[in-house]
C-alpha atoms as a PDB file:
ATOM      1  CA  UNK A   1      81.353  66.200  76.956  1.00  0.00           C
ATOM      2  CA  UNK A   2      84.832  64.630  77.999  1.00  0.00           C
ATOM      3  CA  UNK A   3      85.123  61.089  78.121  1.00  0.00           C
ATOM      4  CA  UNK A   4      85.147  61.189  82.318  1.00  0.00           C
ATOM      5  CA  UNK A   5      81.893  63.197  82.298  1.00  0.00           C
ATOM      6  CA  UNK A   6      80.122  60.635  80.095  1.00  0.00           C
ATOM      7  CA  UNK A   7      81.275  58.077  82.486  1.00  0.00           C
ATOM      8  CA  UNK A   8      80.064  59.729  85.234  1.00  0.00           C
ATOM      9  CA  UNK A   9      77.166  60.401  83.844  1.00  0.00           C
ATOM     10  CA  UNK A  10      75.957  56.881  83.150  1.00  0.00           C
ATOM     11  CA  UNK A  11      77.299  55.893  86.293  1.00  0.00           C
ATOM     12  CA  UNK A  12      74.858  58.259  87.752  1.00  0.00           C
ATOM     13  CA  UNK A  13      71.977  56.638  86.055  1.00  0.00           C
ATOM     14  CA  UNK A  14      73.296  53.308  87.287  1.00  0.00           C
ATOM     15  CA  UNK A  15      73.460  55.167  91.006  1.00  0.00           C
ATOM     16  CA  UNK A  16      69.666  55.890  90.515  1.00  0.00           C
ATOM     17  CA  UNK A  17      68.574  52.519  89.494  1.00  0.00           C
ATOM     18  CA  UNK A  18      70.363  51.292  92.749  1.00  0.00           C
ATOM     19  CA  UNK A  19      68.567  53.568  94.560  1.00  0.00           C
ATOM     20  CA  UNK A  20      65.159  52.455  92.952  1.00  0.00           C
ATOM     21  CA  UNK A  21      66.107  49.050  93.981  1.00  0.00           C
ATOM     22  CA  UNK A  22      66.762  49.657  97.216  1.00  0.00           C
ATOM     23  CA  UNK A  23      63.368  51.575  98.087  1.00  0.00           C
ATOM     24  CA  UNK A  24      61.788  48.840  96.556  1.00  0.00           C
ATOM     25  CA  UNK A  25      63.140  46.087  98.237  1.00  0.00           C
ATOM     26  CA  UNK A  26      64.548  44.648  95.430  1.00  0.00           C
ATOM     27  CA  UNK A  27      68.201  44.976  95.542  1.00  0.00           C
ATOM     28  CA  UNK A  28      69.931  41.817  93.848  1.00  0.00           C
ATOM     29  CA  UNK A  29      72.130  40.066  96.703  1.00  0.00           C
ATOM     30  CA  UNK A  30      75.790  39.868  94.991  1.00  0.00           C
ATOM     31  CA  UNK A  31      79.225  38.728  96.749  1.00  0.00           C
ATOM     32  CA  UNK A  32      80.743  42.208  97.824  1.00  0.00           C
ATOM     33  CA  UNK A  33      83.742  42.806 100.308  1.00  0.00           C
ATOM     34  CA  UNK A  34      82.577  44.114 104.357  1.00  0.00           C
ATOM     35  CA  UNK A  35      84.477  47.667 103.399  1.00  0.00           C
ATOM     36  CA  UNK A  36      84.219  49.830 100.594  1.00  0.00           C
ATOM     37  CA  UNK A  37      86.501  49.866  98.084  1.00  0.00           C
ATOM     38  CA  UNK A  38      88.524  53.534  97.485  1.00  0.00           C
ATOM     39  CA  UNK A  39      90.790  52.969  94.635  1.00  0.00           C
ATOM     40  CA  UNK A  40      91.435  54.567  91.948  1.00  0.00           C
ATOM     41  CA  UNK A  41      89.195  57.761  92.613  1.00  0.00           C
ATOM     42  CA  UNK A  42      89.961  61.501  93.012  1.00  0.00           C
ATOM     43  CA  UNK A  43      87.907  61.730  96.272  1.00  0.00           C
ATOM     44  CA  UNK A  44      87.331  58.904  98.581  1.00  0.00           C
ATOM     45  CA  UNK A  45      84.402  59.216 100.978  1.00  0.00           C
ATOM     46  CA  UNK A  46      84.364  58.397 104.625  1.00  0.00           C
ATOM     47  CA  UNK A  47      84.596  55.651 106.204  1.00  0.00           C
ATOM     48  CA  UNK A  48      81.815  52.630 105.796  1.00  0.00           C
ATOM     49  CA  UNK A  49      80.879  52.841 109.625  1.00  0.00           C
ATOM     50  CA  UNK A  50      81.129  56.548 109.852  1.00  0.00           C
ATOM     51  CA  UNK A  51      78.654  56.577 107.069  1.00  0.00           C
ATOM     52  CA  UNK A  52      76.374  53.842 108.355  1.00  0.00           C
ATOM     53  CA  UNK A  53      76.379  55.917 111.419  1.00  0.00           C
ATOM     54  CA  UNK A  54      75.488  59.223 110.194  1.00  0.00           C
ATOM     55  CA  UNK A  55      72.917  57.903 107.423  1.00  0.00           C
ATOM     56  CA  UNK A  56      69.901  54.940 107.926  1.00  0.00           C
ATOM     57  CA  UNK A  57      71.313  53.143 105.529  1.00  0.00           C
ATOM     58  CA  UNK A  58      72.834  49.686 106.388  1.00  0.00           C
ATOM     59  CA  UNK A  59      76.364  48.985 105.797  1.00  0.00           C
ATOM     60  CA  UNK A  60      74.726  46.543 102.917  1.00  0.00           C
ATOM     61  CA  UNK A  61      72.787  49.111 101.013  1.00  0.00           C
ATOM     62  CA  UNK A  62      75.705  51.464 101.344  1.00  0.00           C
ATOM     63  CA  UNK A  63      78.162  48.968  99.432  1.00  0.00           C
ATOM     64  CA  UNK A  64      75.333  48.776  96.981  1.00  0.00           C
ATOM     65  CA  UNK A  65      75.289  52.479  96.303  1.00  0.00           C
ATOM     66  CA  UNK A  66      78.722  53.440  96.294  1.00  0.00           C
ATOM     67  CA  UNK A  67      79.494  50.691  94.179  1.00  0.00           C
ATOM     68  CA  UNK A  68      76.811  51.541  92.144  1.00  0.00           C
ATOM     69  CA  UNK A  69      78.121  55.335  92.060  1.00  0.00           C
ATOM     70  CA  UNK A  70      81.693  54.581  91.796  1.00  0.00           C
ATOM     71  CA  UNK A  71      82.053  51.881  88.896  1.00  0.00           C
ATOM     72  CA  UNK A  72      81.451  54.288  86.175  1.00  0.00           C
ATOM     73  CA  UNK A  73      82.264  57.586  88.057  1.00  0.00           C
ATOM     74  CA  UNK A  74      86.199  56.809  89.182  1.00  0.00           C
ATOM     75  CA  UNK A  75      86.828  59.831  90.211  1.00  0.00           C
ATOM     76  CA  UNK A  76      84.027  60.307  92.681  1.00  0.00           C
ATOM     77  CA  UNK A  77      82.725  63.770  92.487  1.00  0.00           C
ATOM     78  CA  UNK A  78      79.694  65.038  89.792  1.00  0.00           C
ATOM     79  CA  UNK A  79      80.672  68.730  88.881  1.00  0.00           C
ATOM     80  CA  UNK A  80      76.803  71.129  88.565  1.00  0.00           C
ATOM     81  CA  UNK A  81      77.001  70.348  84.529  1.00  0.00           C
ATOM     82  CA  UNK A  82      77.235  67.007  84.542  1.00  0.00           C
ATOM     83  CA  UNK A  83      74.302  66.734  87.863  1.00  0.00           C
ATOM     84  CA  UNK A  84      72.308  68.937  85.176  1.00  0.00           C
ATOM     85  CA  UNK A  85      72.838  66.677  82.042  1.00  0.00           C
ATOM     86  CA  UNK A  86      71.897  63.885  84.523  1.00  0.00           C
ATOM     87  CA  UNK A  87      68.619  65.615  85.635  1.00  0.00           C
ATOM     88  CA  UNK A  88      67.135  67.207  81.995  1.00  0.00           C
ATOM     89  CA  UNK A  89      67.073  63.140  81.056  1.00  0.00           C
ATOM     90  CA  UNK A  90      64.156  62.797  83.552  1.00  0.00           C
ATOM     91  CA  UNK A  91      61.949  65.854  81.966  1.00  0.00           C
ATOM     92  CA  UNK A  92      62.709  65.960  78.203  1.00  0.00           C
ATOM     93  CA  UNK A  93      59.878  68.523  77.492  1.00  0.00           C
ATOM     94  CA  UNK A  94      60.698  71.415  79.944  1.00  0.00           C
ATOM     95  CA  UNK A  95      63.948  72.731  80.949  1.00  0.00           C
ATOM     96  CA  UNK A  96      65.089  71.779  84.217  1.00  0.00           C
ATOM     97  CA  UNK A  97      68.704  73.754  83.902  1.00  0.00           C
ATOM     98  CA  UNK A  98      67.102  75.966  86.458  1.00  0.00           C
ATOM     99  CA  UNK A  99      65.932  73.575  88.922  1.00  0.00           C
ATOM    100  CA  UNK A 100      68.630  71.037  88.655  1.00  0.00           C
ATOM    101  CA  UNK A 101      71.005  74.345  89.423  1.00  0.00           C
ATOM    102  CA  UNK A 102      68.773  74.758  92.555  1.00  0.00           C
ATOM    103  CA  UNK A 103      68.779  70.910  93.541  1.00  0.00           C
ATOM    104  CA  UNK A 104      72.808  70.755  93.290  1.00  0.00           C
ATOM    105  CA  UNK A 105      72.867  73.400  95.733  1.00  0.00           C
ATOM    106  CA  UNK A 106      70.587  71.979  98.138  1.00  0.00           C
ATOM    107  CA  UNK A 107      72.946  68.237  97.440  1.00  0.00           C
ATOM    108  CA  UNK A 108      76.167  70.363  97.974  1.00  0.00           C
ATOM    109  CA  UNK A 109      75.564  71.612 101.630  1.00  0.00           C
ATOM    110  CA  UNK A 110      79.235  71.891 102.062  1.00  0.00           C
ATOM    111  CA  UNK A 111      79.717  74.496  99.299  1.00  0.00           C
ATOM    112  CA  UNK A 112      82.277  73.092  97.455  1.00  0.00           C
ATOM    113  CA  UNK A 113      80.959  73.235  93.932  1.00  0.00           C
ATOM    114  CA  UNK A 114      80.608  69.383  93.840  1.00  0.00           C
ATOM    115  CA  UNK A 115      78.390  66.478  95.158  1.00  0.00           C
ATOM    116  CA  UNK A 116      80.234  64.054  96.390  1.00  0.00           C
ATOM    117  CA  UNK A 117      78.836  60.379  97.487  1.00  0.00           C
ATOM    118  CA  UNK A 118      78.872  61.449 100.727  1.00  0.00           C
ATOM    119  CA  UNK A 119      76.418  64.298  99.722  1.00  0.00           C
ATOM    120  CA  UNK A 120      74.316  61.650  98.052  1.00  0.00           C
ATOM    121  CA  UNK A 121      73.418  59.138 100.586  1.00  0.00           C
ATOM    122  CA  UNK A 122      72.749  62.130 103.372  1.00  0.00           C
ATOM    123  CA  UNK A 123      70.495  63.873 101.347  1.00  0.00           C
ATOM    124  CA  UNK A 124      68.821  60.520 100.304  1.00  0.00           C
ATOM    125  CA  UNK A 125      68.873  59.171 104.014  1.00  0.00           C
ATOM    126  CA  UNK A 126      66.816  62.079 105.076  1.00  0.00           C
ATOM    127  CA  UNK A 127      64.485  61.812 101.796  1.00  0.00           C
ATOM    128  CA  UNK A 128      63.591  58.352 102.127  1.00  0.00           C
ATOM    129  CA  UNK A 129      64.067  57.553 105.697  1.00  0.00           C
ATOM    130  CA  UNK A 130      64.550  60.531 107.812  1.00  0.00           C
ATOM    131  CA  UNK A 131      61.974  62.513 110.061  1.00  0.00           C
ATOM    132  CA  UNK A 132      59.013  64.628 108.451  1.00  0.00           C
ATOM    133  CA  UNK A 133      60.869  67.491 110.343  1.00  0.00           C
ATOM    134  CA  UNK A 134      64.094  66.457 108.546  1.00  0.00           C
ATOM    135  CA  UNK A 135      62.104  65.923 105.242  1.00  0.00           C
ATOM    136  CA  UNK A 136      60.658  69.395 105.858  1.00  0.00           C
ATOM    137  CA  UNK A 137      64.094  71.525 106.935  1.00  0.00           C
ATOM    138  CA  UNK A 138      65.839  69.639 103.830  1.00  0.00           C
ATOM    139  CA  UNK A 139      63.053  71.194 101.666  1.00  0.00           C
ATOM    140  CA  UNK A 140      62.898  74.520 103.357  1.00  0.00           C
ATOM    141  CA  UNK A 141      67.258  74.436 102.807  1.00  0.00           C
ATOM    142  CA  UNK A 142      66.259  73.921  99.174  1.00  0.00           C
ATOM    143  CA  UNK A 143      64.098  77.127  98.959  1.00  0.00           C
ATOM    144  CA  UNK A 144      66.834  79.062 100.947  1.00  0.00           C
ATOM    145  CA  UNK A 145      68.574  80.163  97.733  1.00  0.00           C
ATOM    146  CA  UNK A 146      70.671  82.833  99.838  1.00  0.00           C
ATOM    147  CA  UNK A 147      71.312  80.815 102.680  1.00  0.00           C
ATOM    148  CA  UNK A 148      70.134  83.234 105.246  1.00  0.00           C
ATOM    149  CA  UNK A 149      67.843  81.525 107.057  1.00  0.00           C
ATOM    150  CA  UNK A 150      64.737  82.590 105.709  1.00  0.00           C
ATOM    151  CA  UNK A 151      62.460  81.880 102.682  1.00  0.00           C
ATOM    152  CA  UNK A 152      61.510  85.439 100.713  1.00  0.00           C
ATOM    153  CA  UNK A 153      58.835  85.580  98.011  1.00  0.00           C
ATOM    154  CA  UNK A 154      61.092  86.217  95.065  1.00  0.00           C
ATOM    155  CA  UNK A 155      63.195  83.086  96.403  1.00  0.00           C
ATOM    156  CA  UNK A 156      59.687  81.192  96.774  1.00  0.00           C
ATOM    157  CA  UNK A 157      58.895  82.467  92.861  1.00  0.00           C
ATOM    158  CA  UNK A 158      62.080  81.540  91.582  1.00  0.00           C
ATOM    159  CA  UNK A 159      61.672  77.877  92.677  1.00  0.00           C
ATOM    160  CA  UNK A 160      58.208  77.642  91.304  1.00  0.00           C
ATOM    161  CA  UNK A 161      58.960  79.085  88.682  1.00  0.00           C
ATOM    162  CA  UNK A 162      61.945  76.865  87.569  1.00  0.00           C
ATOM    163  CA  UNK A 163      59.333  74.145  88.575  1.00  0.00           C
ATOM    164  CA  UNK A 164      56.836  74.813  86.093  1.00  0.00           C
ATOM    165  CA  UNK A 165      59.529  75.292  83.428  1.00  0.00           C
ATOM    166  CA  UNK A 166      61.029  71.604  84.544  1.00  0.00           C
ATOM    167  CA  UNK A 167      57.500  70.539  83.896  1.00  0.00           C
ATOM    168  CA  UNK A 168      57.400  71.658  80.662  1.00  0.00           C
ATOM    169  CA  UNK A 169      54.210  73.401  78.277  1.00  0.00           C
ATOM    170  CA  UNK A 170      53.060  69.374  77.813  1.00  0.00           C
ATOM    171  CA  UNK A 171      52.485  68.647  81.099  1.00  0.00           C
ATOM    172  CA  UNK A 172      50.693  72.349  81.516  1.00  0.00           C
ATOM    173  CA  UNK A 173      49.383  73.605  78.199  1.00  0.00           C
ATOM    174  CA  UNK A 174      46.818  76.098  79.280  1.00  0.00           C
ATOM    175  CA  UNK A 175      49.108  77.593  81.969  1.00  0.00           C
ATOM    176  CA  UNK A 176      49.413  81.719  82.142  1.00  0.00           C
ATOM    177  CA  UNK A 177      51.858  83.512  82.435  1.00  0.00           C
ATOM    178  CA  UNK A 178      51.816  84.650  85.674  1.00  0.00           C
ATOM    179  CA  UNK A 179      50.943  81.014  87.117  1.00  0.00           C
ATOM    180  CA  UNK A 180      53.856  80.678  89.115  1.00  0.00           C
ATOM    181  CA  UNK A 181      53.691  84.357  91.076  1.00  0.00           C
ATOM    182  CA  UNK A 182      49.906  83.243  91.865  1.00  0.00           C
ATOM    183  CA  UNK A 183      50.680  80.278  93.350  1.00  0.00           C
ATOM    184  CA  UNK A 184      53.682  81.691  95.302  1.00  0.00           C
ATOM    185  CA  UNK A 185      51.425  84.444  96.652  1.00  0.00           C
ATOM    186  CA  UNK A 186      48.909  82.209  98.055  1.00  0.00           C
ATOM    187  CA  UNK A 187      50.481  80.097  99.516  1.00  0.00           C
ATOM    188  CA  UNK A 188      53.162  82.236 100.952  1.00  0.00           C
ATOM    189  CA  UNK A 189      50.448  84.355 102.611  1.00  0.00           C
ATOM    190  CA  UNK A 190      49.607  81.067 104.558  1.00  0.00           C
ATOM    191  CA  UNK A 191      53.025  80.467 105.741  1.00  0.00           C
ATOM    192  CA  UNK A 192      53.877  84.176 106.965  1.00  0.00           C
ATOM    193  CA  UNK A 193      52.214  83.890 109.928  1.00  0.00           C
ATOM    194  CA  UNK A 194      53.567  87.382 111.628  1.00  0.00           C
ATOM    195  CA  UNK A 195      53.479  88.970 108.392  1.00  0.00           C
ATOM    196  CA  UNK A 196      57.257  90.018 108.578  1.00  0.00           C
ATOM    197  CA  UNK A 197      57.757  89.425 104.654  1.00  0.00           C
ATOM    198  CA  UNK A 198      59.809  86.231 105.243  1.00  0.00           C
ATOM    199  CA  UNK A 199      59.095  82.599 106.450  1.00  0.00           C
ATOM    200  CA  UNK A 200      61.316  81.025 109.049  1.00  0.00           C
ATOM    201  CA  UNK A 201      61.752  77.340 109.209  1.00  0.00           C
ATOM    202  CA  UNK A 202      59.247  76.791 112.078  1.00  0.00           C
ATOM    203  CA  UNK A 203      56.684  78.727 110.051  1.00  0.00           C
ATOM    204  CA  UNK A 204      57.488  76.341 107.169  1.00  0.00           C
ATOM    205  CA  UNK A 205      57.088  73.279 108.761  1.00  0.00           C
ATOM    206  CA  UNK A 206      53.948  74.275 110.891  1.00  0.00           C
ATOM    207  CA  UNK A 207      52.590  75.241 107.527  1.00  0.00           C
ATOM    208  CA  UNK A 208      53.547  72.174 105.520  1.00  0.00           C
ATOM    209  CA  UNK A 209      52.305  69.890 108.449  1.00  0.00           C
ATOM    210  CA  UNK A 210      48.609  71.823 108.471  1.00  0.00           C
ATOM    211  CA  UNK A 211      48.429  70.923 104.709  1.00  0.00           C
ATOM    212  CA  UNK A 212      47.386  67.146 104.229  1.00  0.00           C
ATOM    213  CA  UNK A 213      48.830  67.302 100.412  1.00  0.00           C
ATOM    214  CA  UNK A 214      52.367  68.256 101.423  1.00  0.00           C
ATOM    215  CA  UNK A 215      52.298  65.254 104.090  1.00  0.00           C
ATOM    216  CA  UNK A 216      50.246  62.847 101.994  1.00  0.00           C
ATOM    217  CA  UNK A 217      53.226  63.367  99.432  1.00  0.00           C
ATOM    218  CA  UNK A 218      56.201  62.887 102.307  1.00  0.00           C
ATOM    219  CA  UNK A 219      54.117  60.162 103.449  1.00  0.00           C
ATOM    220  CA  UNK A 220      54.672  58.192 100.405  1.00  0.00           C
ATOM    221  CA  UNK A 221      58.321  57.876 100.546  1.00  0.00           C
ATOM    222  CA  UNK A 222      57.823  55.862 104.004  1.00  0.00           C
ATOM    223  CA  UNK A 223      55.430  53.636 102.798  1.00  0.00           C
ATOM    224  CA  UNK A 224      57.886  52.541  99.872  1.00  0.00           C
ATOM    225  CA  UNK A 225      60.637  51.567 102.218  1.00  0.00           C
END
């Protein structure tokens, strides 16, 4: 790994434990300017108040992130290697390649190969703060893999499937083979509600809102903040 990369990647780790502190309310109050800083990087993001405006983040807990994102990755973009390096630390008995591949698409929504911090905070925004419509299109994006506007069943498998890999056989010993397609065909049965073969976003989120596990589980990054 070059030495930029390595950088980045701890800085990354650094970015997270920001973010932890942030959705816990227990960001550590420092001296920082009433702008971001840009020098020195490759990209520079937006503007402070363009970003404070499209997020619902605070100007505050945006200098805490970028700074936190920038100090140890100068040049201000993570490439999908590095996001992947970053994301296998978090599941050490599966492989979460696949996943992490899926997850940097969902981050990049401009298509540029790249996250960017910009890319970071949005996605987070909507995460931890945003709508459980927003919550639920930003999933249903994620499951996209083709971008079309639809959800198919292989799509639907393929995340699942990279799912239970992430998770590793420790987490699920006694799991068959054919776990994954099970799951997907159950509950994609529920979601097609014409029976067309694909699910639409209103389909997904009219599913996802009739089951009280999905919104028990979006319902716990509100109660954090």
């Amino acid at each position: 790994m070059s030495a930029c990369a390595k950088r980045c990647k701890h800085g990354l780790v650094k970015f997270a434990v920001s973010v932890h502190k942030l959705v816990t309310g227990t960001l550590i109050k420092d001296k920082v300017d009433d702008d971001l800083e840009m020098t020195m990087v490759c990209h520079r993001p937006e503007g402070l108040d363009q970003l404070e405006a499209q997020t619902n983040f605070s100007k505050r807990e945006l200098q805490v992130l970028y700074r936190g994102f920038k100090n140890e990755c100068p040049s201000g973009v993570v490439n999908e290697e590095t996001f992947k390096q970053i994301y296998s630390q978090f599941f050490p008995h599966g492989d979460a390649s696949t996943y992490a591949h899926y997850l940097f698409n969902a981050f990049d929504s401009a298509h540029t190969g790249s996250i960017k911090f910009e890319d970071f905070v949005t996605a987070l925004s909507i995460l931890l703060r945003g709508s459980t419509r927003e919550k639920l299109q930003w999933t249903f994006n994620l499951y996209d893999i083709n971008r079309d506007g639809y959800i198919n069943k292989e799509e639907m498998t393929d995340i699942v499937r990279a799912i239970y890999d992430m998770m590793g056989k420790y987490t699920y010993p006694v799991l068959k083979t054919d776990a994954p397609k099970q799951h997907v065909d159950t509950f994609f049965q529920k979601m097609d509600k014409n029976r067309d073969g694909v699910v639409t976003l209103d389909e997904f989120i009219l599913s996802c809102q009739e089951d009280e596990n999905i919104m028990r589980s979006l319902q716990l990054f509100e109660n954090v903040i």
